[in-house]
PDB file of N, CA and C in Angstrom:
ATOM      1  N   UNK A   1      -3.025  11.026  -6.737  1.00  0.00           N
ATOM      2  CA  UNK A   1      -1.610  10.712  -6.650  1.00  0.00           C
ATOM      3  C   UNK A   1      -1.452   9.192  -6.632  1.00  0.00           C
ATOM      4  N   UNK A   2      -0.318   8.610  -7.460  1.00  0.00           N
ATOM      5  CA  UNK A   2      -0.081   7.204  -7.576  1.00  0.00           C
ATOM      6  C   UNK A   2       0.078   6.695  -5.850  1.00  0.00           C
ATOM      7  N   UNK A   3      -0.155   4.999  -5.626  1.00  0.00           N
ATOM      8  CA  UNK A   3       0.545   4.755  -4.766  1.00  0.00           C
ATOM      9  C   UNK A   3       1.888   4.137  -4.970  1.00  0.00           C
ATOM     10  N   UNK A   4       3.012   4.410  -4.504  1.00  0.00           N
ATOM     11  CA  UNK A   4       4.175   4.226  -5.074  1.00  0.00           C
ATOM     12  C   UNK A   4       4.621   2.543  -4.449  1.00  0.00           C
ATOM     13  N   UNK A   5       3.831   2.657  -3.121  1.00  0.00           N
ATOM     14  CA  UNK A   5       4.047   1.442  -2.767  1.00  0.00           C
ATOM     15  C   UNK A   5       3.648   0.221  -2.873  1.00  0.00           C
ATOM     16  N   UNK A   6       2.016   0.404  -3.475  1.00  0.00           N
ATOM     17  CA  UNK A   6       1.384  -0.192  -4.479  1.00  0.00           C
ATOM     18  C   UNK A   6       1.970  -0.647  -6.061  1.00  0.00           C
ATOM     19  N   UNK A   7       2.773  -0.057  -6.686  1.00  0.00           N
ATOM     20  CA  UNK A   7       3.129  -0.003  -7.870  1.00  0.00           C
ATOM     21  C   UNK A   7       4.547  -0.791  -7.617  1.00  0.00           C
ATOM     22  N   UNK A   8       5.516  -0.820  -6.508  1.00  0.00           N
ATOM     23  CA  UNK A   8       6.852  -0.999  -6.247  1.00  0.00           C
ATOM     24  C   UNK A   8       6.354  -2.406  -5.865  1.00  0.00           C
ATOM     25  N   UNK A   9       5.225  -2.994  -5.103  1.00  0.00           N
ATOM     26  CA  UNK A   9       5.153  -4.275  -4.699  1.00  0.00           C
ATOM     27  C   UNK A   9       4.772  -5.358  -5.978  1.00  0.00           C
ATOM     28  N   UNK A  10       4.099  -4.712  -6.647  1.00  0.00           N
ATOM     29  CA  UNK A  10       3.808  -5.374  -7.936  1.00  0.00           C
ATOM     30  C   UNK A  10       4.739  -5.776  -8.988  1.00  0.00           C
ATOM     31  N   UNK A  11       5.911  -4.839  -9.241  1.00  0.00           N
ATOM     32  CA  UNK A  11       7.156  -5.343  -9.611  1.00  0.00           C
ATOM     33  C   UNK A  11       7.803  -5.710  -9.083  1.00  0.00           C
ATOM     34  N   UNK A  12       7.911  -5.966  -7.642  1.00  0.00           N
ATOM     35  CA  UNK A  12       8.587  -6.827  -6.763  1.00  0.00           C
ATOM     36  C   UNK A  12       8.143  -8.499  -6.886  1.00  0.00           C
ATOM     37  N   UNK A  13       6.818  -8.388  -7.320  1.00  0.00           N
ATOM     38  CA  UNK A  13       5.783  -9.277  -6.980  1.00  0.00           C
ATOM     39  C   UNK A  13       6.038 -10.416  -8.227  1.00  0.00           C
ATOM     40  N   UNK A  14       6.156  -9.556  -9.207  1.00  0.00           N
ATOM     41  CA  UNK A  14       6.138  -9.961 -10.770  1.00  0.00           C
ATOM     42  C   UNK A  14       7.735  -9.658 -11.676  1.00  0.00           C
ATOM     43  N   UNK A  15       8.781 -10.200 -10.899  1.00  0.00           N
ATOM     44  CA  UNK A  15       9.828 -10.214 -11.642  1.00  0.00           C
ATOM     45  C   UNK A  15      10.048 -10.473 -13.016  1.00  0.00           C
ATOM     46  N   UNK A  16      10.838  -9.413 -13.596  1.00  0.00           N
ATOM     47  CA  UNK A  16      11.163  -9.763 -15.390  1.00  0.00           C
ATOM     48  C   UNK A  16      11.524 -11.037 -15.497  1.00  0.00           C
ATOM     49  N   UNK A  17      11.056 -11.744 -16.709  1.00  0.00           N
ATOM     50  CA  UNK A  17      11.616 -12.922 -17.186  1.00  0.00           C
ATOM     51  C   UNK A  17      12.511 -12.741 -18.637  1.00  0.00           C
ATOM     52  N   UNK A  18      11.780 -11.908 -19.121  1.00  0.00           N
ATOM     53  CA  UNK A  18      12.565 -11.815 -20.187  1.00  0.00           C
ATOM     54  C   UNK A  18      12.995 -10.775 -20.591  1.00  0.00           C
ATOM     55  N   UNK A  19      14.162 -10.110 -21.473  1.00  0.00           N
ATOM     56  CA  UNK A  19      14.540  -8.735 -21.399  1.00  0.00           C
ATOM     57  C   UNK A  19      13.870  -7.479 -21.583  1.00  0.00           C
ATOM     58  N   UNK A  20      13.340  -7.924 -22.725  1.00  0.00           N
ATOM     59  CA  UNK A  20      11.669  -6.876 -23.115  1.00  0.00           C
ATOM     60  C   UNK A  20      10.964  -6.150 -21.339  1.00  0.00           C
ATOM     61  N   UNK A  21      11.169  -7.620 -20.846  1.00  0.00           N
ATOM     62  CA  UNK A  21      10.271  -7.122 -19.304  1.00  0.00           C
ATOM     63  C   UNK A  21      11.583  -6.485 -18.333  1.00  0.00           C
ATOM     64  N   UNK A  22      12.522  -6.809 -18.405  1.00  0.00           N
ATOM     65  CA  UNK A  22      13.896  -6.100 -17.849  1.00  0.00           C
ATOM     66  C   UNK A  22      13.876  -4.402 -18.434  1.00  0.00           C
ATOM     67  N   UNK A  23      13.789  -4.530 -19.591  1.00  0.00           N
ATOM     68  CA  UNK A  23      13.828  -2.760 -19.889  1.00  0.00           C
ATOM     69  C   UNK A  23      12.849  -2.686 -19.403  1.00  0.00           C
ATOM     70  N   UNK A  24      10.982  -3.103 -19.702  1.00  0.00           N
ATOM     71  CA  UNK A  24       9.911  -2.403 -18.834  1.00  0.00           C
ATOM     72  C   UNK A  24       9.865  -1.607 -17.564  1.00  0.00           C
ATOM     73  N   UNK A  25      10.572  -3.052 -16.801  1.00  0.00           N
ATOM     74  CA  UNK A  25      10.749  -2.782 -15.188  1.00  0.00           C
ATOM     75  C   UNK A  25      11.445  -1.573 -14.651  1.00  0.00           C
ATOM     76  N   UNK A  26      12.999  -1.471 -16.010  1.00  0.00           N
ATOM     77  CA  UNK A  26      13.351  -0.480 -15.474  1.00  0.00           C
ATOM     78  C   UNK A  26      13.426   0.947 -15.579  1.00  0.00           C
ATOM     79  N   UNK A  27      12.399   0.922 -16.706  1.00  0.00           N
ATOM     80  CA  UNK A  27      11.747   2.235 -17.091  1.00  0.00           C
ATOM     81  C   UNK A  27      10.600   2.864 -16.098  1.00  0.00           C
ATOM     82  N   UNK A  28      10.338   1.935 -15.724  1.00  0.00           N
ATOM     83  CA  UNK A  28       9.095   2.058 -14.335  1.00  0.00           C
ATOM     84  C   UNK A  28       9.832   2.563 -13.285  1.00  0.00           C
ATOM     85  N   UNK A  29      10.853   1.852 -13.323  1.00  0.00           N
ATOM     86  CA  UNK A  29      12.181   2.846 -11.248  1.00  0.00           C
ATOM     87  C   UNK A  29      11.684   4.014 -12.237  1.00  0.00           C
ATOM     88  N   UNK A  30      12.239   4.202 -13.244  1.00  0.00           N
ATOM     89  CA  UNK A  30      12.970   5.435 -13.503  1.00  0.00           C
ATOM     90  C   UNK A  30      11.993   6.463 -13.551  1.00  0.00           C
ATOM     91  N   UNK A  31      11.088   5.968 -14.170  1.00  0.00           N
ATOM     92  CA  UNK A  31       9.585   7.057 -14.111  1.00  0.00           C
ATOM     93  C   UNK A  31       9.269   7.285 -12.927  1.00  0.00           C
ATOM     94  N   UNK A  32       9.083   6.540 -11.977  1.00  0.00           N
ATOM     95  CA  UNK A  32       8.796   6.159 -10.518  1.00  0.00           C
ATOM     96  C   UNK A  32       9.388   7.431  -9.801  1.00  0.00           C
ATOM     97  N   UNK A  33      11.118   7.306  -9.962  1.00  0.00           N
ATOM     98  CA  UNK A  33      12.257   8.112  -8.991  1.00  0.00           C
ATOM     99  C   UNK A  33      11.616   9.669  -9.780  1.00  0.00           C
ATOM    100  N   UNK A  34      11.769   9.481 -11.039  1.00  0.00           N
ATOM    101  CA  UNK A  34      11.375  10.829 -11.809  1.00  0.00           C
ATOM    102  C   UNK A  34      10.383  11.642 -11.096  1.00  0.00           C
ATOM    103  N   UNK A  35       9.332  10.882 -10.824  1.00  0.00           N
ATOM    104  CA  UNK A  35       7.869  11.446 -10.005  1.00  0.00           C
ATOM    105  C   UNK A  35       8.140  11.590  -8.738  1.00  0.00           C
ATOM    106  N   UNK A  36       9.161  10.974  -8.099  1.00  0.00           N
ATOM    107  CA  UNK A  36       9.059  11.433  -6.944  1.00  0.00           C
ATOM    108  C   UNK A  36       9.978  12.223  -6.406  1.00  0.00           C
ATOM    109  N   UNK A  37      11.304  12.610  -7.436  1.00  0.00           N
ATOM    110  CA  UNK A  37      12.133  13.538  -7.258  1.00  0.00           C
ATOM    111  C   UNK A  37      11.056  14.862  -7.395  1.00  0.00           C
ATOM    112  N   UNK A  38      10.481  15.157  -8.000  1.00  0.00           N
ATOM    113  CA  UNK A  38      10.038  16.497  -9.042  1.00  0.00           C
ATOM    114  C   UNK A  38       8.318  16.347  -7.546  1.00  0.00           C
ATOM    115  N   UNK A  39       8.203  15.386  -7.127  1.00  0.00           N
ATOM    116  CA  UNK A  39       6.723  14.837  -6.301  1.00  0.00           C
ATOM    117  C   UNK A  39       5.738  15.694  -6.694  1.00  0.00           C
ATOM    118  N   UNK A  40       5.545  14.953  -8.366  1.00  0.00           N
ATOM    119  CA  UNK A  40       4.042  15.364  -8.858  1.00  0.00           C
ATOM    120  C   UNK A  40       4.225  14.046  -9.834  1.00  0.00           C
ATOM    121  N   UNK A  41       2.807  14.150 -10.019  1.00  0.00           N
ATOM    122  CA  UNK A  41       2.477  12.703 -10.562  1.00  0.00           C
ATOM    123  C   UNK A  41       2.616  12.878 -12.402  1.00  0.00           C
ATOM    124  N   UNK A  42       2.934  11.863 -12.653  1.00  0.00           N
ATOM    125  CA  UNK A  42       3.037  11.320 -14.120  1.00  0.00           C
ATOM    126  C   UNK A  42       1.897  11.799 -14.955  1.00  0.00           C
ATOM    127  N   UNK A  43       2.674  12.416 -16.010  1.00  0.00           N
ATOM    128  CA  UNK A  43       1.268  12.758 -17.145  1.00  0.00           C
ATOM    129  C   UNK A  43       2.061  12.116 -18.084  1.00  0.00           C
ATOM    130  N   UNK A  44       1.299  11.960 -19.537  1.00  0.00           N
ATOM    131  CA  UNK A  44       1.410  11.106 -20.199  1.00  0.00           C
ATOM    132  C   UNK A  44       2.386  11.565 -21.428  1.00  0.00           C
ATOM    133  N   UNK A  45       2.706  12.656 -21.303  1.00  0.00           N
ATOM    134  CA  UNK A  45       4.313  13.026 -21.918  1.00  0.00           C
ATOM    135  C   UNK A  45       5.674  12.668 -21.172  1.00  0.00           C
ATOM    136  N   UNK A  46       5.204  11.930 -19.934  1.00  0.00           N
ATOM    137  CA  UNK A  46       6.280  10.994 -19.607  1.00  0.00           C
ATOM    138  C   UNK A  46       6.447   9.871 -19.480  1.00  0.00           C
ATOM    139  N   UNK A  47       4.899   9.430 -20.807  1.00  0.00           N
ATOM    140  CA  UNK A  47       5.316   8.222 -21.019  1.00  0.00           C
ATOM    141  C   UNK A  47       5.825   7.944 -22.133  1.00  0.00           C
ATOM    142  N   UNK A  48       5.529   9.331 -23.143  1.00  0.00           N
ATOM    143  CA  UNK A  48       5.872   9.085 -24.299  1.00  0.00           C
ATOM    144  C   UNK A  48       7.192   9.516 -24.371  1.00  0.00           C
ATOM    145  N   UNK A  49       8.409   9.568 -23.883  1.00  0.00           N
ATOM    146  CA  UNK A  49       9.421   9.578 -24.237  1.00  0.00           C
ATOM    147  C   UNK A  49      10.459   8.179 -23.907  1.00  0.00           C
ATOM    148  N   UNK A  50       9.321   7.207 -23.364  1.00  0.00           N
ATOM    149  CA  UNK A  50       9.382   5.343 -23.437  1.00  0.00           C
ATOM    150  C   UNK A  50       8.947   4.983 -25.048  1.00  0.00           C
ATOM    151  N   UNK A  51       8.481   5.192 -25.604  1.00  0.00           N
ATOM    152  CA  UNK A  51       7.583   5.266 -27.581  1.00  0.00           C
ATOM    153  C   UNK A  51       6.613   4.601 -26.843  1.00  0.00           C
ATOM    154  N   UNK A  52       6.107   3.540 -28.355  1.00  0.00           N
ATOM    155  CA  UNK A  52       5.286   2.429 -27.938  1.00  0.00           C
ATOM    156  C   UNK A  52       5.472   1.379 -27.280  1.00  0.00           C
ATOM    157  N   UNK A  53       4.888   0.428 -26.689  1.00  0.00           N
ATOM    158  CA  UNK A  53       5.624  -0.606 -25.796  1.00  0.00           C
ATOM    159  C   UNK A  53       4.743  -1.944 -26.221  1.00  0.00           C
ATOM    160  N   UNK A  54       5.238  -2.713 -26.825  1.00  0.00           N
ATOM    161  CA  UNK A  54       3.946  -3.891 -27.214  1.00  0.00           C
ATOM    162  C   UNK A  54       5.023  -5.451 -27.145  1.00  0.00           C
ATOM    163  N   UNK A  55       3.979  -6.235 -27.136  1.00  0.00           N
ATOM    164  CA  UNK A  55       4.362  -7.753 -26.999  1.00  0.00           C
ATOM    165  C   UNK A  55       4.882  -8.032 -25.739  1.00  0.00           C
ATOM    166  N   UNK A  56       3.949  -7.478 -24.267  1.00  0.00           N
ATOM    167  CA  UNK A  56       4.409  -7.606 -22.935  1.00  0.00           C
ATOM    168  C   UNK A  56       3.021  -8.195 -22.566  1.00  0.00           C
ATOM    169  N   UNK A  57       2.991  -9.298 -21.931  1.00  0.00           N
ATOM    170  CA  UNK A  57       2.343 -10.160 -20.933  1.00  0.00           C
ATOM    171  C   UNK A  57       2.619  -9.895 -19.886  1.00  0.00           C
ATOM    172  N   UNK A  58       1.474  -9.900 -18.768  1.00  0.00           N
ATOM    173  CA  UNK A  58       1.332  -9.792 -17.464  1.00  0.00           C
ATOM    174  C   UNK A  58       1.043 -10.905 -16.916  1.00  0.00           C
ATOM    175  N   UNK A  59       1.199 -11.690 -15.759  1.00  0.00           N
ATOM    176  CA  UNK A  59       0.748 -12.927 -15.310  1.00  0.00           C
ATOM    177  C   UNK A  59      -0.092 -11.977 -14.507  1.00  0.00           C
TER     178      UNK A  59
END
């Protein structure tokens, strides 16, 4: 099982700068709330209804 509080401090940690990273971030609540409304963890047909995701840097 994810840690949620692990994952929530890291985008706390690492604020969007640019919009690309604004939709990222907030596809992440949303997956996040998703998993923990339903409280089972993320498989990877819920990532694919985000598509592909490219030209994102991490500091």
């Amino acid at each position: 099982m994810p840690n949620y509080a692990e994952i929530l401090a890291f985008l706390a940690e690492n604020p969007p700068q640019l919009e690309s990273e604004c939709e990222l971030h907030a596809s992440l609540l949303e997956l996040l709330a998703r998993c923990l409304r339903n409280e089972q963890v993320a498989t990877d047909d819920d990532f694919a209804d985000f598509g592909e995701i490219t030209g994102i840097t991490v500091n």
